[in-house]
N, C-alpha and C. Protein backbone atom coordinates (compact mmCIF):
# COMPACT_ATOMS: atom_id res chain seq x y z
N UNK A 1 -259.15 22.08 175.77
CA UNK A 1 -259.64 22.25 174.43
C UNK A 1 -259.65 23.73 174.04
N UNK A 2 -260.35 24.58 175.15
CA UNK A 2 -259.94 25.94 174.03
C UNK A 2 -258.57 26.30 174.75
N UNK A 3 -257.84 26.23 175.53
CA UNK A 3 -256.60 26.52 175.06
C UNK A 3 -256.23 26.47 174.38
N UNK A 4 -256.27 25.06 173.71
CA UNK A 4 -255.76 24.51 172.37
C UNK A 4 -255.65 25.24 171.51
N UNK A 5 -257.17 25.73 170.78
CA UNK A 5 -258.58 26.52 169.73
C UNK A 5 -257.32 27.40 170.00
N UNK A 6 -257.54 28.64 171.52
CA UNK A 6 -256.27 29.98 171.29
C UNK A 6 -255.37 29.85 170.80
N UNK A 7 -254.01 29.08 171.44
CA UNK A 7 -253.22 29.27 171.29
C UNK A 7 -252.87 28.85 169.53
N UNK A 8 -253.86 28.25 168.73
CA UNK A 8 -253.51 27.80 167.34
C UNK A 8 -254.09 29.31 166.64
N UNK A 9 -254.85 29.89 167.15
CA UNK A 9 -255.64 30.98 166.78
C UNK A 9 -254.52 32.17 167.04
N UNK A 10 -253.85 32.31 167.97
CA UNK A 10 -252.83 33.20 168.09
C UNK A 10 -251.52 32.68 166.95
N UNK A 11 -251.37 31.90 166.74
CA UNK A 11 -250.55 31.15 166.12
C UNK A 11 -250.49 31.52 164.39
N UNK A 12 -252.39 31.37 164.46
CA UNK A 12 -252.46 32.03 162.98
C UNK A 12 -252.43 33.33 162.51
N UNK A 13 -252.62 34.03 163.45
CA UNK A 13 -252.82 35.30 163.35
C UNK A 13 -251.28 35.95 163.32
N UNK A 14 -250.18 35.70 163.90
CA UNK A 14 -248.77 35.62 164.22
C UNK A 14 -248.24 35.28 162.92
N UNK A 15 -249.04 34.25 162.01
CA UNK A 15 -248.41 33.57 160.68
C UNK A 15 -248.78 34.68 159.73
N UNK A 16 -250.00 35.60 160.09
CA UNK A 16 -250.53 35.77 158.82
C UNK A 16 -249.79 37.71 158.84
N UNK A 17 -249.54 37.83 160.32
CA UNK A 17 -249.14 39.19 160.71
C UNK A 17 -247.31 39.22 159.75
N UNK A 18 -246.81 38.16 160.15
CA UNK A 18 -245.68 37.88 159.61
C UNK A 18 -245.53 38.07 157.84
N UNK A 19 -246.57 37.39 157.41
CA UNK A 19 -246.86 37.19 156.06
C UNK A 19 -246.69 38.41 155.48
N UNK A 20 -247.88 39.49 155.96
CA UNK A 20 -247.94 40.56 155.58
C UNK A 20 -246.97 41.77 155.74
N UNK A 21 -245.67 41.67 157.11
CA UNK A 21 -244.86 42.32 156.60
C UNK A 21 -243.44 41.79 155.82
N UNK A 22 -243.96 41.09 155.51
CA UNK A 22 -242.86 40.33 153.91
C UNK A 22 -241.83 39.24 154.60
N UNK A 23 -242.00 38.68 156.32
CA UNK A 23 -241.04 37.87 157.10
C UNK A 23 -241.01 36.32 156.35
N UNK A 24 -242.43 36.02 155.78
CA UNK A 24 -242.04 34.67 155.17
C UNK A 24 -243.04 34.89 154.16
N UNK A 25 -242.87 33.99 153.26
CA UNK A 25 -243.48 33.91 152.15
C UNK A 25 -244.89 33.48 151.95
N UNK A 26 -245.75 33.92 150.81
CA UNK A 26 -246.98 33.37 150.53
C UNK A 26 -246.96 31.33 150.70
N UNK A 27 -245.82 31.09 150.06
CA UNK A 27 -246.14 29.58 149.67
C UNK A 27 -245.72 28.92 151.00
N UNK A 28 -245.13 29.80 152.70
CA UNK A 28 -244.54 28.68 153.29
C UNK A 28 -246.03 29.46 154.35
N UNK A 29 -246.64 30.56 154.11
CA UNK A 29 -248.02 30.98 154.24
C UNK A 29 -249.09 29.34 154.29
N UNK A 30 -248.99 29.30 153.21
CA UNK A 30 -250.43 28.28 152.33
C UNK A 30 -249.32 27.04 152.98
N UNK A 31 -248.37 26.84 153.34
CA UNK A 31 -248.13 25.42 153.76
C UNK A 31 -248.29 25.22 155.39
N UNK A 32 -247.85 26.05 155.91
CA UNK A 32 -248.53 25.95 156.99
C UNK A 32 -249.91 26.33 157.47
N UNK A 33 -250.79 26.51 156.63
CA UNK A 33 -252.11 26.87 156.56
C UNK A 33 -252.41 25.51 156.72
N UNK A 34 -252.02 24.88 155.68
CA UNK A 34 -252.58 23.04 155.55
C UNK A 34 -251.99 22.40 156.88
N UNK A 35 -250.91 22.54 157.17
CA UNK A 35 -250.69 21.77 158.21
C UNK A 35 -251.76 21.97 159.46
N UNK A 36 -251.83 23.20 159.72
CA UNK A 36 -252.97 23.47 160.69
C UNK A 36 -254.30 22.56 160.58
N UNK A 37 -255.06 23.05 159.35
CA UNK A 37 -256.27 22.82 158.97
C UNK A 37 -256.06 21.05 158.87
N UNK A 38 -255.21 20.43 158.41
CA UNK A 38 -254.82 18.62 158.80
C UNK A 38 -255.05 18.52 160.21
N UNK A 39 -254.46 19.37 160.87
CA UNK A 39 -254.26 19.00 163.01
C UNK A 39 -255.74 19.42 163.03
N UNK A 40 -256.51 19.99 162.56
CA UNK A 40 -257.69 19.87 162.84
C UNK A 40 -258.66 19.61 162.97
N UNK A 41 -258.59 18.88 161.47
CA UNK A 41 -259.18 17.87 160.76
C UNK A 41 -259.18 16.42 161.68
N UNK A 42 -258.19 16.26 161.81
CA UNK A 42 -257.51 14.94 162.61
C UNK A 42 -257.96 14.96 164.00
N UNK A 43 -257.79 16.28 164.60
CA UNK A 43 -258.42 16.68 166.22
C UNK A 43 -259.67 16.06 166.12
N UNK A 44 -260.61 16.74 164.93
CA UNK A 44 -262.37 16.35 165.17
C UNK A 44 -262.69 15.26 164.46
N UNK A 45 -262.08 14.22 163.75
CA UNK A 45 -263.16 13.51 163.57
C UNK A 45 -261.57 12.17 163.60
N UNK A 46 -260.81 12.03 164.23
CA UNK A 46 -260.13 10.76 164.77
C UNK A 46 -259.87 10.67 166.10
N UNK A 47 -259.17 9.08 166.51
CA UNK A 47 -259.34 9.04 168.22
C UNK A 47 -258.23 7.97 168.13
N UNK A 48 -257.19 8.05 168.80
CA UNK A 48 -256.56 7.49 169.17
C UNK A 48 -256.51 6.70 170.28
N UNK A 49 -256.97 4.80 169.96
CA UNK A 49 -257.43 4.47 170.99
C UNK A 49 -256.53 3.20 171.55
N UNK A 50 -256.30 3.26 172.65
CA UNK A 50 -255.04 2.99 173.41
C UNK A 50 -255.78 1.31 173.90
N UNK A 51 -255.10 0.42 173.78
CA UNK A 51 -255.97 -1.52 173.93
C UNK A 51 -254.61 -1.64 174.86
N UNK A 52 -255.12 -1.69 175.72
CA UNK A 52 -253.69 -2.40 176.96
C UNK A 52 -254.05 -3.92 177.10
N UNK A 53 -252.31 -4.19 177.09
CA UNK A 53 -252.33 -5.90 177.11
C UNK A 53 -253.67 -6.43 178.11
N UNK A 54 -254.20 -7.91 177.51
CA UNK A 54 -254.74 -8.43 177.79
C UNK A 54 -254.82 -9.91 177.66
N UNK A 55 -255.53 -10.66 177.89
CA UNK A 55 -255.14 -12.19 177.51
C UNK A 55 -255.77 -12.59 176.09
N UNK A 56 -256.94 -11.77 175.41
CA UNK A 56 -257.05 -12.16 174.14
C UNK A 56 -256.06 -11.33 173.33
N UNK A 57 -255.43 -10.09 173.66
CA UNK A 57 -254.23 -9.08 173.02
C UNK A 57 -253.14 -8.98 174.13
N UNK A 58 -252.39 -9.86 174.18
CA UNK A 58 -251.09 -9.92 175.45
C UNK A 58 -250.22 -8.66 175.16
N UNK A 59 -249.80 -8.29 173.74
CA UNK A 59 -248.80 -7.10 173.48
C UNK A 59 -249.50 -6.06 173.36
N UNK A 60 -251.00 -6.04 173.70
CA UNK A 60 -251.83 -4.29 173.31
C UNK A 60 -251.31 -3.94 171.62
N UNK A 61 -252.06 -2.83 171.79
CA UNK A 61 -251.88 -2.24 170.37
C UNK A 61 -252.37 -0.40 170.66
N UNK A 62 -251.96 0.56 169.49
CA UNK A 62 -252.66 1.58 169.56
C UNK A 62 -253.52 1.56 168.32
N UNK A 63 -254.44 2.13 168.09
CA UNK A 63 -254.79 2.04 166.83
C UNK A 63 -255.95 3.51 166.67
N UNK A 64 -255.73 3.86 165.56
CA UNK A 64 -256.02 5.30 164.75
C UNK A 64 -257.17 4.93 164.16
N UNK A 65 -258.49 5.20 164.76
CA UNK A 65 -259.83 5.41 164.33
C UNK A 65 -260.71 6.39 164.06
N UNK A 66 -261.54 6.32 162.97
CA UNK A 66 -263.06 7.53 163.09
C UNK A 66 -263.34 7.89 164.52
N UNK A 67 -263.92 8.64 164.96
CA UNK A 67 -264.27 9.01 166.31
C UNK A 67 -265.86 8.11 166.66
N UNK A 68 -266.11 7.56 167.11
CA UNK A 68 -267.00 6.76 167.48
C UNK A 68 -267.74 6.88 169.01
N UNK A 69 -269.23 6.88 168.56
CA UNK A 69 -270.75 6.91 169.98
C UNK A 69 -270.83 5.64 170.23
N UNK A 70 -270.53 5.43 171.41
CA UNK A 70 -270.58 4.67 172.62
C UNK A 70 -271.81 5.03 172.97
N UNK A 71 -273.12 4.64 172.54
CA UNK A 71 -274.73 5.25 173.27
C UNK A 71 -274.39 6.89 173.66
N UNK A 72 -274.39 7.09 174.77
CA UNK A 72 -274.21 8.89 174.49
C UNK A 72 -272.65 9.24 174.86
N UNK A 73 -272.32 8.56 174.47
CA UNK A 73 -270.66 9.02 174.81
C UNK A 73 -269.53 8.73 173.73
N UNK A 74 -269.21 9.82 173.22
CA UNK A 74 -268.44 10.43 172.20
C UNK A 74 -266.65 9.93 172.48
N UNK A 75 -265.97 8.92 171.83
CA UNK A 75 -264.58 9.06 171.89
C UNK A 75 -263.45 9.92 172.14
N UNK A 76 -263.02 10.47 173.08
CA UNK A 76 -261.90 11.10 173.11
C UNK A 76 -260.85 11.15 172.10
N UNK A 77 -260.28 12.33 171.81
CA UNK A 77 -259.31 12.47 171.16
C UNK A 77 -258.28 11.42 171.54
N UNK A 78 -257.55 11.10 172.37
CA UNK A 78 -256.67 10.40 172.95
C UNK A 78 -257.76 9.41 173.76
N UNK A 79 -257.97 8.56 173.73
CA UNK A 79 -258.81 7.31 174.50
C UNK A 79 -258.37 5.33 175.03
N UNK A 80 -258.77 5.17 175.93
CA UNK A 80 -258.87 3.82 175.80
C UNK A 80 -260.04 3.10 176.31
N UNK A 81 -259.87 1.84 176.04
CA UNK A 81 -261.13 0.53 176.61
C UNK A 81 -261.62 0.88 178.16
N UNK A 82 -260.33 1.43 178.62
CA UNK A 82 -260.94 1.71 180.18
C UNK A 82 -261.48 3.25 180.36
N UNK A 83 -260.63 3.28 179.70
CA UNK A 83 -261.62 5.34 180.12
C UNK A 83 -262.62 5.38 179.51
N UNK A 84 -263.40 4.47 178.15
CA UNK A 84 -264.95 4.40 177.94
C UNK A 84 -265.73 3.69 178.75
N UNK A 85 -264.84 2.65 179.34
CA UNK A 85 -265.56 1.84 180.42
C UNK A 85 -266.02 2.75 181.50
N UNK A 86 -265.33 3.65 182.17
CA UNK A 86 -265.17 4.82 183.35
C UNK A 86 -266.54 5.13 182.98
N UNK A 87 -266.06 5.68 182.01
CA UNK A 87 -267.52 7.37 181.26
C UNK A 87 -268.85 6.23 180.94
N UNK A 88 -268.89 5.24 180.76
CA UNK A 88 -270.16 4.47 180.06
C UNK A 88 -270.76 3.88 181.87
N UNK A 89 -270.02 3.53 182.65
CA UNK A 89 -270.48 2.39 183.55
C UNK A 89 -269.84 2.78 185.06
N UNK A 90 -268.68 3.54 185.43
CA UNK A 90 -268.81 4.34 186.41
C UNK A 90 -267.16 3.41 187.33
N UNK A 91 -267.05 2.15 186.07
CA UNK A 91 -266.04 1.35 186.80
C UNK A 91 -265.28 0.72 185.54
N UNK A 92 -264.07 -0.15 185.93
CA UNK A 92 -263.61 -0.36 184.99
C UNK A 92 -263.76 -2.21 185.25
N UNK A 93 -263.67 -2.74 184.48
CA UNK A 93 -264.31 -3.91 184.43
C UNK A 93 -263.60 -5.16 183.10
N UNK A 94 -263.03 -6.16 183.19
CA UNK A 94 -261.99 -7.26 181.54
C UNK A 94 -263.31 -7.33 180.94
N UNK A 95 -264.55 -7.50 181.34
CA UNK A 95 -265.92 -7.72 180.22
C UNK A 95 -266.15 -6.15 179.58
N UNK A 96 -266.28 -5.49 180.35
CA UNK A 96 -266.76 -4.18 179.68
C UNK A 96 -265.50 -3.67 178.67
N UNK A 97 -263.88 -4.08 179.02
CA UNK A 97 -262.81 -4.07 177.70
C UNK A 97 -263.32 -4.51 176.73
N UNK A 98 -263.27 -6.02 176.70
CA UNK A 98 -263.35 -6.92 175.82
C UNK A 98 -264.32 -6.52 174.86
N UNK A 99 -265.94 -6.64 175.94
CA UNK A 99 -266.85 -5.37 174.46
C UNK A 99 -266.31 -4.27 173.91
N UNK A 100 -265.84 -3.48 174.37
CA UNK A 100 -265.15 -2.35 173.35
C UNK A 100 -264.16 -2.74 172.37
N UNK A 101 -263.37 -3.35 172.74
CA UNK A 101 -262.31 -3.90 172.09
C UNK A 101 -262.51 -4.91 170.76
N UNK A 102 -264.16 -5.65 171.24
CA UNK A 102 -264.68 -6.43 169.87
C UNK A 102 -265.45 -5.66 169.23
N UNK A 103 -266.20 -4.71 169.70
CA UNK A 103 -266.88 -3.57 168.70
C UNK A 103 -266.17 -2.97 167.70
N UNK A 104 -265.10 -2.61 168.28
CA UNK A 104 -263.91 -1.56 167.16
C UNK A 104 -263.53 -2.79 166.51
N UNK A 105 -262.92 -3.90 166.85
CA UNK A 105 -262.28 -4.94 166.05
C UNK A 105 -263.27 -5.07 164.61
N UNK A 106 -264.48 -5.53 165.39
CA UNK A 106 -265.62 -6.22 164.27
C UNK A 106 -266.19 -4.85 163.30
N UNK A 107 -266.19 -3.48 164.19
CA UNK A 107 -266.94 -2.54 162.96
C UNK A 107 -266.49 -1.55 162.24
N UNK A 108 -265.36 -1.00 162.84
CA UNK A 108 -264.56 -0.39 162.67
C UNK A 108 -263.10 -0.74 161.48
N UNK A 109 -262.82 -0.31 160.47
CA UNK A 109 -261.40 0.08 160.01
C UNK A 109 -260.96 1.07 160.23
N UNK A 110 -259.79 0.58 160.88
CA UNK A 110 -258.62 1.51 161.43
C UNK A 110 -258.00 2.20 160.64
N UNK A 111 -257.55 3.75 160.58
CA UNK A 111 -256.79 4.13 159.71
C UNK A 111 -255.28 3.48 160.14
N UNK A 112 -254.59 3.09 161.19
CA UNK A 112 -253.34 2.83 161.22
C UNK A 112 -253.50 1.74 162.43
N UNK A 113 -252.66 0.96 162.81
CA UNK A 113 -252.21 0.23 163.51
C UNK A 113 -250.71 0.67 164.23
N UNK A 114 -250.90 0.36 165.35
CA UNK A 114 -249.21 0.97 166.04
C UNK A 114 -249.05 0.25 167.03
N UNK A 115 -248.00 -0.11 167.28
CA UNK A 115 -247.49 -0.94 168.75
C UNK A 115 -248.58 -0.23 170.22
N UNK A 116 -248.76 -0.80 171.32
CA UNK A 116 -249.09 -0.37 172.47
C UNK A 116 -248.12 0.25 173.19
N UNK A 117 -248.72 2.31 173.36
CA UNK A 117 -247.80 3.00 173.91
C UNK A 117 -248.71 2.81 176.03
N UNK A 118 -248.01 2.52 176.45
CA UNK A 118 -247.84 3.04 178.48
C UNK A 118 -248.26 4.59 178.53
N UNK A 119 -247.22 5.44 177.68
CA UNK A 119 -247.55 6.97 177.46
C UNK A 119 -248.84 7.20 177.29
N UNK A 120 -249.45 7.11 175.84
CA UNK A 120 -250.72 7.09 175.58
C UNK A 120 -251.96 6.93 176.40
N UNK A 121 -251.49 5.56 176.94
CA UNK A 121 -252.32 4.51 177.82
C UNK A 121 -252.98 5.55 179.42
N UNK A 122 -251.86 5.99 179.68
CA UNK A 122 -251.73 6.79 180.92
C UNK A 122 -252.63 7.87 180.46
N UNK A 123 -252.26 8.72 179.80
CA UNK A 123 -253.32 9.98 179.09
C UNK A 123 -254.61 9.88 178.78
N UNK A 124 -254.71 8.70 178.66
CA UNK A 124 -256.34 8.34 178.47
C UNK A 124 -257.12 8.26 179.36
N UNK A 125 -256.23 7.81 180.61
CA UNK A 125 -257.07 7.23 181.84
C UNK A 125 -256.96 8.40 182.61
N UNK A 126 -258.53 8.49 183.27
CA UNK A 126 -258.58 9.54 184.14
C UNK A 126 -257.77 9.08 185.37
N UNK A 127 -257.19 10.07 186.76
CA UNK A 127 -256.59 9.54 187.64
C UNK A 127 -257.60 8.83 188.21
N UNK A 128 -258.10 8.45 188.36
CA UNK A 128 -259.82 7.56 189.27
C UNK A 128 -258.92 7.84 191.05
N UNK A 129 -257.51 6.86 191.02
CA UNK A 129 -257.26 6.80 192.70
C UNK A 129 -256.90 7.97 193.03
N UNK A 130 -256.44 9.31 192.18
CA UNK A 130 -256.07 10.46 193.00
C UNK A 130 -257.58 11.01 193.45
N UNK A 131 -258.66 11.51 193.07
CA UNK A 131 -259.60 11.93 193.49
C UNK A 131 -260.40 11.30 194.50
């Protein structure tokens, strides 16, 4: 995470150093200003949450949500059913999915719907068997 914070922070500062000795323009300035301030926007308050096949969802899904408290535990930027299961209960468990998976279903609107990415899926989950 603050890598992240730097390297976008060096990034702006690089845009704005540029700006000022006349390398690009005010208006491609203010457009990549927005693009930033969107990735940021999007960083803090959405979660991309990864539903691996199951027998009530056989094809999974990804789906683009508000960031959502799990009792004291805050959604990951990149997340799934099992890595809240991990952080909430210490194991991963098809009952402790299924509740997550009907919470977001039943309370939640999704900003987007997307096929189930493996990629994603993987990024979410901590290694549990390497450690």
């Amino acid at each position: 995470m603050v890598l992240v914070v730097a390297l976008v922070l060096i990034g702006i500062v690089a845009v704005i150093i540029a700006t000022i000795k006349g390398r690009i323009s005010i208006g491609m300035f203010a457009c990549i200003s927005i693009i930033v301030a969107i990735c940021f926007v999007s960083y803090a308050h959405s979660t991309i949450l990864v539903v691996p096949p199951t027998e009530e969802v056989p094809e999974g899904r990804t789906l683009i949500i508000p960031r959502l408290q799990f009792f004291q535990h805050k959604t990951d930027f990149i997340d799934s059913a099992d890595a809240v299961c991990k952080r909430m209960h210490g194991n991963v468990n098809p009952f402790c999915q299924q509740v997550i998976v009907k919470a977001v279903s039943e309370n939640i609107k999704p900003y987007l719907h997307l096929p189930y990415s493996r990629l994603l899926h993987f990024a979410s989950t901590p290694r549990w068997s390497i450690w």
